[in-house]
Protein backbone atom coordinates (compact mmCIF):
# COMPACT_ATOMS: atom_id res chain seq x y z
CA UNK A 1 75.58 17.71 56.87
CA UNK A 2 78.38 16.23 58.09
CA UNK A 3 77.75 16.65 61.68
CA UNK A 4 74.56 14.96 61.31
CA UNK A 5 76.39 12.23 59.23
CA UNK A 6 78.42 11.92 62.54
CA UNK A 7 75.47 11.65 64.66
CA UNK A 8 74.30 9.16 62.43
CA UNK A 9 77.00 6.89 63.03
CA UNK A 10 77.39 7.38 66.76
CA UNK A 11 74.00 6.48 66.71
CA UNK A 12 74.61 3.14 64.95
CA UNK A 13 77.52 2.15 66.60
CA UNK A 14 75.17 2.29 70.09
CA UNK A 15 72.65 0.51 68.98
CA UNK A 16 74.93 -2.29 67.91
CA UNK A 17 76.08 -2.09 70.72
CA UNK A 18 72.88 -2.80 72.44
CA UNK A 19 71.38 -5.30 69.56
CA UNK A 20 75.18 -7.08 70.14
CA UNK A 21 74.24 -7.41 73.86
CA UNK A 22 71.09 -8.53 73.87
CA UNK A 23 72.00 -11.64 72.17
CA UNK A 24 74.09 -12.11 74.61
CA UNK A 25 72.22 -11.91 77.06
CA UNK A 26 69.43 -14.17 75.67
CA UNK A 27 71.20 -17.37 76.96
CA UNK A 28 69.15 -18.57 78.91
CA UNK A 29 70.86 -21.64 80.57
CA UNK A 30 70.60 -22.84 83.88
CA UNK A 31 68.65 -21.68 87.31
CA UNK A 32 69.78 -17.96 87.58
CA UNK A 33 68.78 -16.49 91.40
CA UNK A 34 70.02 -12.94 90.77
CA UNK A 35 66.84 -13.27 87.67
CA UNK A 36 64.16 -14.37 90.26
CA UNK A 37 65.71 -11.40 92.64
CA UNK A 38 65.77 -9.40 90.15
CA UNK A 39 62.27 -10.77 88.88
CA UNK A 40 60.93 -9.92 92.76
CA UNK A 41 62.21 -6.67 93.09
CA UNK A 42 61.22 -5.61 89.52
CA UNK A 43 56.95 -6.94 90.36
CA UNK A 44 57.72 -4.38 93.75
CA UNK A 45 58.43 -1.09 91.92
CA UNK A 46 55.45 -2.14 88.84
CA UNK A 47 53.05 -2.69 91.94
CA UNK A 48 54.26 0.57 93.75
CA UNK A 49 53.68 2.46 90.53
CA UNK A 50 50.66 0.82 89.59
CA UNK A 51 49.10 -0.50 93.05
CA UNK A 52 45.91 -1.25 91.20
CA UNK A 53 47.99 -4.61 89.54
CA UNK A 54 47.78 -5.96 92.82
CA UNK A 55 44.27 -7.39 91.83
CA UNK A 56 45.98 -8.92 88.56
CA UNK A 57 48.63 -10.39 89.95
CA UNK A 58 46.40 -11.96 92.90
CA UNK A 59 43.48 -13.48 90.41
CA UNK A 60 46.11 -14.86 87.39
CA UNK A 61 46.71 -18.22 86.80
CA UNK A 62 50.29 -17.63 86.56
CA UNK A 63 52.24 -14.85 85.27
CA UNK A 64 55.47 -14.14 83.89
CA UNK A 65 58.22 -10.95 84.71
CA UNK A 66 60.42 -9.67 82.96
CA UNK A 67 62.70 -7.53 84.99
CA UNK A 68 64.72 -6.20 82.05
CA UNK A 69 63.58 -5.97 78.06
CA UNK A 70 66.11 -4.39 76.31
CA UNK A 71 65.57 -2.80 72.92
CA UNK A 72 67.51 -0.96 70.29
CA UNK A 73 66.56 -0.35 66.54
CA UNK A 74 67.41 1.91 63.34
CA UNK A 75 64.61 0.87 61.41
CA UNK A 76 64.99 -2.81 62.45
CA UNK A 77 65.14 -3.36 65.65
CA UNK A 78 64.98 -6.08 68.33
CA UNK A 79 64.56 -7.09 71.92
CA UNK A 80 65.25 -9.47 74.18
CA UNK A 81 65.04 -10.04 77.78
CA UNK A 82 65.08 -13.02 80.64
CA UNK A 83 62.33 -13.22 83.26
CA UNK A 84 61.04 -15.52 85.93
CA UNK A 85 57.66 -17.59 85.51
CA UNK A 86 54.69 -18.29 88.21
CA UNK A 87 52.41 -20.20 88.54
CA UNK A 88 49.59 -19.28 91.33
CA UNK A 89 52.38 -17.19 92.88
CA UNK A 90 54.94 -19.62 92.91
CA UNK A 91 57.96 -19.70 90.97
CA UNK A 92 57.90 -22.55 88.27
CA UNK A 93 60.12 -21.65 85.67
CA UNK A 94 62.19 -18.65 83.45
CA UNK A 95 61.70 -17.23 80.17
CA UNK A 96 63.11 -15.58 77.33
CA UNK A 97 61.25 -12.80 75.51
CA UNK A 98 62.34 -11.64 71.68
CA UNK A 99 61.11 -9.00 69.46
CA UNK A 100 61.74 -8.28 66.33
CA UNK A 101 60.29 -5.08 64.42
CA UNK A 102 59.95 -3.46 60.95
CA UNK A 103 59.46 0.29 60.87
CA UNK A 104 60.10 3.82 61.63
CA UNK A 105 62.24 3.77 64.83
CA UNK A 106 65.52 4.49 66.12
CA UNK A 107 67.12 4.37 69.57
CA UNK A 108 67.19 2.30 72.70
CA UNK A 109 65.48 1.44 75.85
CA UNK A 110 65.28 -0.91 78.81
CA UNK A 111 61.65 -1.61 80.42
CA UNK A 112 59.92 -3.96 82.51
CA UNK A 113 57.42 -6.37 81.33
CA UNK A 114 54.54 -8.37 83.28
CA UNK A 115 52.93 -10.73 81.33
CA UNK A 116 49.38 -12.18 83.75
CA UNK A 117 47.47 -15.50 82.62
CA UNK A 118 44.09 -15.28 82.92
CA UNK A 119 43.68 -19.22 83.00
CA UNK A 120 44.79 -22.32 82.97
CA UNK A 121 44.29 -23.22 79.27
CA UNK A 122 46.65 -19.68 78.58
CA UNK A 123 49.56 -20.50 81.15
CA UNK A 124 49.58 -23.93 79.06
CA UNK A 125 49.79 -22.18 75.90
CA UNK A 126 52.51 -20.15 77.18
CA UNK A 127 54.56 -22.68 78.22
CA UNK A 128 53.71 -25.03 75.91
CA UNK A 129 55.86 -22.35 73.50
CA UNK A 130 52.26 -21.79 71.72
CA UNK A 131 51.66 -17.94 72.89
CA UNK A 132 53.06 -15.59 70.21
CA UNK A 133 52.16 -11.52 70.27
CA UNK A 134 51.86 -10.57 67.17
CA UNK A 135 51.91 -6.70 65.59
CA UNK A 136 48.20 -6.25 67.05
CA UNK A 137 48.82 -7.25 70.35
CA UNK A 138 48.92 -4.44 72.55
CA UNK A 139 50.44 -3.68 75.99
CA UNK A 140 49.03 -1.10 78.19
CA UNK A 141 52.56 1.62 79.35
CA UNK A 142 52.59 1.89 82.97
CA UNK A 143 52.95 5.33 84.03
CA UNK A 144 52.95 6.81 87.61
CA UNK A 145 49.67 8.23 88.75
CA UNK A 146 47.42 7.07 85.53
CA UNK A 147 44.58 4.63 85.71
CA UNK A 148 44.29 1.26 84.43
CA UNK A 149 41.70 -0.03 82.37
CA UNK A 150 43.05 -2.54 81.34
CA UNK A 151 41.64 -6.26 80.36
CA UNK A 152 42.43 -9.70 79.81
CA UNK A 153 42.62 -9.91 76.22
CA UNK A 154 42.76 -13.40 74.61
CA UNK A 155 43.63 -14.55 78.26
CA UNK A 156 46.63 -12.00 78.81
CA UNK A 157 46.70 -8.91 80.45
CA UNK A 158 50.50 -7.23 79.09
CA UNK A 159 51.99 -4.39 81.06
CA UNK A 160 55.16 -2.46 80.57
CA UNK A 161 56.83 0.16 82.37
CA UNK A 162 60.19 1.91 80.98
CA UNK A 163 63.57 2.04 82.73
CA UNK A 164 65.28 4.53 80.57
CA UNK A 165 66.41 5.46 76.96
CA UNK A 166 64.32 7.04 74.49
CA UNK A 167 62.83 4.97 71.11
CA UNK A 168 60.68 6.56 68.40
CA UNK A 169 58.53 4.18 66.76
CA UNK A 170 56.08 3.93 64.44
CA UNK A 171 56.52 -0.12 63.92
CA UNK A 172 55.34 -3.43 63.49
CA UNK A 173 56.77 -6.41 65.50
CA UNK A 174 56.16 -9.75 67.36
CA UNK A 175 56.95 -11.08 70.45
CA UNK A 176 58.12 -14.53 71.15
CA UNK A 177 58.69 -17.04 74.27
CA UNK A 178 60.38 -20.09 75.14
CA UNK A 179 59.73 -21.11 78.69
CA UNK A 180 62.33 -23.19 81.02
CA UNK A 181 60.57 -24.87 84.13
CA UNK A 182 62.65 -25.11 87.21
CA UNK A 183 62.37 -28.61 88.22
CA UNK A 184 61.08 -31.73 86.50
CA UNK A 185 57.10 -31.25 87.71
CA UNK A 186 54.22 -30.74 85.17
CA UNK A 187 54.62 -26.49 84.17
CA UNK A 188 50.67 -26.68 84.31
């Protein structure tokens, strides 16, 4: 009992760690390169492990990458991560992603997420700061060598591919944005 008491607070102590962190790391002020390098190099390895994407990532609107989520939780938990924003494959702005969730779940874990606009009338929802994912929104996990069947669904398309750690969830959550633009011209 007391070893697991132990674990227990080892446990806690990393993921506040980790929760600590990622606020943090959700400032999101000023034009960051090392994100849109990061942001680049992170679209390379989710197309090399998902090549089909390609086709996504060619047809969208705009879309929106986030090289690094990172998430932590002992029954709540929360996420947060910085990514770059384009619009017909040109970089217009950043982003900040955070999650907050209610449920069974404990650890931590670092994955990518690519977030593809169907339209127009979505990318301007997006940035607009009017696109919330709520606990029914799903994400399809990338995975190497799997298919994707995936769809646009209420204009999105969400995929996500882990980094490392280990979470088990059974939870409820959202997912919220505020979008940056780069320069002074129209994000639509």
């Amino acid at each position: 009992m007391r070893k697991m008491q132990l674990r227990i607070s080892e446990m806690f102590t990393v993921v506040s760690v980790l929760l600590l962190s990622i606020s943090m790391s959700g400032q999101v002020n000023g034009w960051n390169p090392k994100l849109e390098s990061d942001s680049e190099k992170a679209m390379r390895f989710v197309l090399k492990k998902a090549p089909k994407l390609e086709t996504f990532k060619d047809e969208a609107y705009g879309y929106v990458v986030f090289p690094k989520v990172t998430k932590a939780a002992i029954g709540v938990g929360g996420a947060a991560g910085n990514g770059i924003v384009y619009k017909l494959n040109k970089v217009v702005g950043k982003a900040h992603l955070k999650q907050a969730t209610v449920g069974i779940q404990f650890g931590g874990q670092q994955y990518v997420e690519v977030i593809f606009f169907e339209d127009r009338a979505t990318f301007v929802k997006f940035t607009n700061g009017k696109l919330k994912f709520d606990a029914q929104a799903s994400a399809v996990a990338l995975k190497s060598g799997t298919s994707i069947d995936a769809a646009y669904q209420n204009g999105v398309a969400v995929f996500t591919l882990t980094k490392g750690g280990v979470m088990y969830e059974a939870s409820l959550g959202g997912q919220h944005f505020k979008y940056t633009p780069k320069t002074d011209e129209i994000p639509f």
